[in-house]
Protein backbone atom coordinates (compact mmCIF):
# COMPACT_ATOMS: atom_id res chain seq x y z
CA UNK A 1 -56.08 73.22 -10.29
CA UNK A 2 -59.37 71.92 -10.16
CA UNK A 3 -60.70 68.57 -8.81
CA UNK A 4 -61.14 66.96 -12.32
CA UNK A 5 -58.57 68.57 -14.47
CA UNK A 6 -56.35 66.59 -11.55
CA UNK A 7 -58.15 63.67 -11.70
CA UNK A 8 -57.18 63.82 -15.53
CA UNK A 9 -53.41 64.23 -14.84
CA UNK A 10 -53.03 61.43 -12.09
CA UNK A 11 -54.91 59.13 -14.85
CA UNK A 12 -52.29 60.36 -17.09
CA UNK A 13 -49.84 59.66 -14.85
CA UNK A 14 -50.76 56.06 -13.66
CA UNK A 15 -51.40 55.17 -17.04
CA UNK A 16 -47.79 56.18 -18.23
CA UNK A 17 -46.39 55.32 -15.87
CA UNK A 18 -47.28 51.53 -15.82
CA UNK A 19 -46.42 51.53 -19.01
CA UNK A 20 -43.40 52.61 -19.03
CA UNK A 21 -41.97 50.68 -15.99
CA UNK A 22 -43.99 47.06 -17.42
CA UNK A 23 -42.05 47.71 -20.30
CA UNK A 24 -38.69 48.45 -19.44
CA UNK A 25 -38.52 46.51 -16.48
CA UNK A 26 -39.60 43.47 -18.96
CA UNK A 27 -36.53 44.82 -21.38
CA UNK A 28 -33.94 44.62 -18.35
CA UNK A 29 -35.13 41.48 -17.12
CA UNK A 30 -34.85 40.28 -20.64
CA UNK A 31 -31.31 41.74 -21.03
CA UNK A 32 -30.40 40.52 -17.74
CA UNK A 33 -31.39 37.08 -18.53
CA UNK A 34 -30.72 34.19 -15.74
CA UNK A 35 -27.41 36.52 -14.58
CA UNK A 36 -29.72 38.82 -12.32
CA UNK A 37 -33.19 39.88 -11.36
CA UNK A 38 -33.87 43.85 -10.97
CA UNK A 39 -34.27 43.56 -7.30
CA UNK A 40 -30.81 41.89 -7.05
CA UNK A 41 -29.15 44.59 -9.84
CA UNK A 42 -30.70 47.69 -7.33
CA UNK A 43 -29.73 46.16 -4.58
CA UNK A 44 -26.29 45.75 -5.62
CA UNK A 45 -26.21 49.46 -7.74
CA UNK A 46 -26.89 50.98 -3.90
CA UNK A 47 -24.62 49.23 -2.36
CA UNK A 48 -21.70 49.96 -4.99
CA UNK A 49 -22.91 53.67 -5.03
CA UNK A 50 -22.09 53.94 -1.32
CA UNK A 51 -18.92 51.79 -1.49
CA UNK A 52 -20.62 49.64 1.52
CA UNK A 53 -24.08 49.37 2.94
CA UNK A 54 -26.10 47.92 6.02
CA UNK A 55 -28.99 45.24 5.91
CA UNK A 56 -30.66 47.98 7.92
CA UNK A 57 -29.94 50.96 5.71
CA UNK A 58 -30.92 49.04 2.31
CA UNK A 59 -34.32 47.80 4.29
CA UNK A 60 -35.16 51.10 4.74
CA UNK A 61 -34.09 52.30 1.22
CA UNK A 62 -36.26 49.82 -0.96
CA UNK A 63 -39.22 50.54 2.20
CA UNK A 64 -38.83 46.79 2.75
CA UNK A 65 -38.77 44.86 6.68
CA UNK A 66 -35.58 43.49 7.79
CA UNK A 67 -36.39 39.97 7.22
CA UNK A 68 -37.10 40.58 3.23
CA UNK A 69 -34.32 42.67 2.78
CA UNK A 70 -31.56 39.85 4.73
CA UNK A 71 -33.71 37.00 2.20
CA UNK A 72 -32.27 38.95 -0.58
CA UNK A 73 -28.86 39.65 0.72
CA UNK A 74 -28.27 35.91 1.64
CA UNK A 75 -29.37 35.29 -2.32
CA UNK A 76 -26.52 37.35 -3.08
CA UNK A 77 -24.22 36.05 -0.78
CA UNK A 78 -24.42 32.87 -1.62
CA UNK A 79 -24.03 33.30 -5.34
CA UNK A 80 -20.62 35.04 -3.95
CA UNK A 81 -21.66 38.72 -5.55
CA UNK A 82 -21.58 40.84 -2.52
CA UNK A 83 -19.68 40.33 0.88
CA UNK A 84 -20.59 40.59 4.90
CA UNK A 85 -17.75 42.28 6.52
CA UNK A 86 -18.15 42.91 10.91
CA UNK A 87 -17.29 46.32 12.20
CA UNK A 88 -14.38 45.98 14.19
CA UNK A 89 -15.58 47.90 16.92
CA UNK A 90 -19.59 46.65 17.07
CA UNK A 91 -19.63 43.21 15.74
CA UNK A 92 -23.34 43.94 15.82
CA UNK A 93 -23.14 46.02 12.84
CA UNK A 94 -22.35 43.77 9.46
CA UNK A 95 -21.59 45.81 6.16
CA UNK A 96 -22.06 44.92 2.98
CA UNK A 97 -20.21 45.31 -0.17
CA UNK A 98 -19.83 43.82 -3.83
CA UNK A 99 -16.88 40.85 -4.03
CA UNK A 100 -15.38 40.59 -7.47
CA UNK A 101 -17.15 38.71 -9.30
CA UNK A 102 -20.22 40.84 -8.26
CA UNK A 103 -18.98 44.11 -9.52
CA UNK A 104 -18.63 41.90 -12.77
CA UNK A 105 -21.93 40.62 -12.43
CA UNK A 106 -23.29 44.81 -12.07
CA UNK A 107 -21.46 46.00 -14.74
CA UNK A 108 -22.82 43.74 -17.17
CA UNK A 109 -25.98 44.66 -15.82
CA UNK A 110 -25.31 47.92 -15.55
CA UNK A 111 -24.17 48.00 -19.38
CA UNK A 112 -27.30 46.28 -20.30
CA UNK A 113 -29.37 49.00 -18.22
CA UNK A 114 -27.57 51.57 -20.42
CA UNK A 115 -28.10 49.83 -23.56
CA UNK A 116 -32.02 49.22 -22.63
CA UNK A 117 -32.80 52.71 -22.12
CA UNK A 118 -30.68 54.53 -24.70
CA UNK A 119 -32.73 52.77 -27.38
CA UNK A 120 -35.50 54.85 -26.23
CA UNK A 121 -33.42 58.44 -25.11
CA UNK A 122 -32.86 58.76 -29.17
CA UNK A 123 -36.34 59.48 -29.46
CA UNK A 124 -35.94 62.98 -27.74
CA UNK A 125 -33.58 65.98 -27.94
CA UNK A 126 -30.94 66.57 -25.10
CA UNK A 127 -33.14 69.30 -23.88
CA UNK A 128 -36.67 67.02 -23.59
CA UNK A 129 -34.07 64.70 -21.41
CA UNK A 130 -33.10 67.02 -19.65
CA UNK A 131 -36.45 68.55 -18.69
CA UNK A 132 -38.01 64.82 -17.77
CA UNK A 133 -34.58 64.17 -15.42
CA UNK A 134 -34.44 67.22 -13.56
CA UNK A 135 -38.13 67.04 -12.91
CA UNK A 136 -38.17 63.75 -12.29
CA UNK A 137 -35.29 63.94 -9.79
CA UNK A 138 -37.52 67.02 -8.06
CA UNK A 139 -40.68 64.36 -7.85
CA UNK A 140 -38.30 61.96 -6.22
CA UNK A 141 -36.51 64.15 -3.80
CA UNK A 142 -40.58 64.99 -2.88
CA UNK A 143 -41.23 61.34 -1.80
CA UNK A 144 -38.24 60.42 -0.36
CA UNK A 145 -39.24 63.77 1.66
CA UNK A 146 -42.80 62.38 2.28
CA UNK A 147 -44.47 64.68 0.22
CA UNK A 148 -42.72 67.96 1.78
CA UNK A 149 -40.91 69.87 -0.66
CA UNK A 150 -38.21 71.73 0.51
């Protein structure tokens, strides 16, 4: 591929690309009202996806420092939506998991998530969906691998 024909893709790219995620992201948000914010509903979707998670391990998911990552935690903590729990053998190591009331709080979210987004699948047959997923689960498996397929 030549310099300028990708010049012309990554303009391509940037431009949908901030379009899509302004818009949707302003959709959630919407949807989520005062419940939520987006960095609160990830947060939480990782840590229910693993069953528990550490401050460390969720810092270095969302390529956040320590410090930002615990802000956001205690946020959630204190609105009683996920838990700290102590290892029993290293009470250095603190995991953290949804309460109750915060897998309620997710699923809502989650549900609006759903709803958000399916408005716009209809728009494209089960194979175009299919196509964008699986290549854009390839282009994320490529960052998360630093730019080293494998």
């Amino acid at each position: 591929m030549s310099q300028e024909q990708s010049k012309v893709i990554i303009e391509r790219y940037i431009n949908a690309s901030f379009q899509v995620t302004k818009k949707l992201n302003s959709e959630i948000l919407d949807a989520f009202g005062a419940d939520i914010t987006l960095e609160q509903f990830q947060i939480m979707y990782s840590i229910r996806a693993k069953g528990t998670a550490t401050s460390t391990e969720l810092a270095d998911e969302f390529c956040v420092g320590k410090s930002s990552i615990t802000a956001m935690i205690t946020r959630l903590v204190d609105r009683g939506l996920i838990e700290r729990t102590r290892d029993l053998q290293d009470r250095r190591i603190v995991y953290l998991s949804l309460t109750d009331e915060g897998t309620i709080v997710f699923h809502n979210a989650y549900n609006q998530v759903q709803s958000v987004v399916s408005s716009y699948l209809v728009h494209f047959s089960q194979e175009e969906i299919d196509a964008f997923i699986v290549t854009f689960e390839k282009l994320a498996r490529i960052v998360g691998d630093g730019g080293q397929e494998k």
